[in-house]
Protein backbone atom coordinates (compact mmCIF):
# COMPACT_ATOMS: atom_id res chain seq x y z
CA UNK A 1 123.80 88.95 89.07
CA UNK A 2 124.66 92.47 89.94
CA UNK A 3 122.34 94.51 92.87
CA UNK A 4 122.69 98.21 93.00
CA UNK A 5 121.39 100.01 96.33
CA UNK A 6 118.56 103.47 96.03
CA UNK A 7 120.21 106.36 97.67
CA UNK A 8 116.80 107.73 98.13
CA UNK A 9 115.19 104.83 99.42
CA UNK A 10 117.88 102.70 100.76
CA UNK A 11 116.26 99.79 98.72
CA UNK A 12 118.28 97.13 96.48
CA UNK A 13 117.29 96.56 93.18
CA UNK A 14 118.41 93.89 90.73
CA UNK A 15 120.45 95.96 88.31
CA UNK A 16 119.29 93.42 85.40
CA UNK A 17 115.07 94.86 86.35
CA UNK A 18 116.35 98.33 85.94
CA UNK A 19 118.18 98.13 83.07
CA UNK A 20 121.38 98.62 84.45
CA UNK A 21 124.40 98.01 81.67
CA UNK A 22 127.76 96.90 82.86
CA UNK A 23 129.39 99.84 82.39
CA UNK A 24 126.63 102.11 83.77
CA UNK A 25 127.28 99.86 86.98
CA UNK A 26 130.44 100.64 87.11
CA UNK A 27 129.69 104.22 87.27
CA UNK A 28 127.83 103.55 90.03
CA UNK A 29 131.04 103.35 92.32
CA UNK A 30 130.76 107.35 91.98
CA UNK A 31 127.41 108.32 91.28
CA UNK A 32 124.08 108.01 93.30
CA UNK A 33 121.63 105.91 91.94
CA UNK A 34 118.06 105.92 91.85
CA UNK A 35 115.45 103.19 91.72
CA UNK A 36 112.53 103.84 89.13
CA UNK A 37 110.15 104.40 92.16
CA UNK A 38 112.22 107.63 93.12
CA UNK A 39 112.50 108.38 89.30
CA UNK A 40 108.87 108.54 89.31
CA UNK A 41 108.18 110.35 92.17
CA UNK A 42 110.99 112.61 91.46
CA UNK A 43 108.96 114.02 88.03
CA UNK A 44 105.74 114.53 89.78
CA UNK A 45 107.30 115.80 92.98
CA UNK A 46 110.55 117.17 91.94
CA UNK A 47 110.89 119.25 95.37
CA UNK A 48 110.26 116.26 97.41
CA UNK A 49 111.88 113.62 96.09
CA UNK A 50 115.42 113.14 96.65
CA UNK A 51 115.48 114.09 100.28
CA UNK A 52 114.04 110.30 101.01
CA UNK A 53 112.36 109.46 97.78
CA UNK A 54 108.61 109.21 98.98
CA UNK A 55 106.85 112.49 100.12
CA UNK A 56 105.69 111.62 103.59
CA UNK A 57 102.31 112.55 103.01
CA UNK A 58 102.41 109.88 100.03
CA UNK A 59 103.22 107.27 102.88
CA UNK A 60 100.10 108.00 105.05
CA UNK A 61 98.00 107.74 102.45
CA UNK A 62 99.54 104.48 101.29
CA UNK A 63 99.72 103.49 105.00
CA UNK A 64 95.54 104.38 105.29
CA UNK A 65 94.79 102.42 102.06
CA UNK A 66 96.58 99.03 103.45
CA UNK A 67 95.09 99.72 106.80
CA UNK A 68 91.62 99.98 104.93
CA UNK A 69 92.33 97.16 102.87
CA UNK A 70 93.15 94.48 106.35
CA UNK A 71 89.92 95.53 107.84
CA UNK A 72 88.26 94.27 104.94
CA UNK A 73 89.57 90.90 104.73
């Protein structure tokens, strides 16, 4: 079971979820990788992206939804 780390997000993700062949992880060694969160984000924001994967304004509102959501419980 192979885990490859997001340079955008500094996440781990199971290489086996994204697909990840055995050969394409060895490229790896050399290459950045990017999780499929950052891939997304990347082709709607392609500006904002790779600099820390998640737009910071993408955060807040993410941050305000949860904080909306705990009130309601």
């Amino acid at each position: 079971m192979y885990y490859v780390c997001c340079d955008g997000r500094n996440v781990w993700v199971h290489a086996g979820c994204d697909i990840i062949t055995n050969e394409r992880f060895k490229e790896l060694e050399h290459n950045n990788y990017y999780c499929p969160d950052c891939k997304v984000l990347e082709s709607l924001f392609p500006d904002t992206t790779r600099s820390g994967c998640t737009p910071l304004w993408i955060r807040n509102a993410a941050a305000k939804r949860g904080s909306r959501e705990d009130r309601s419980r």
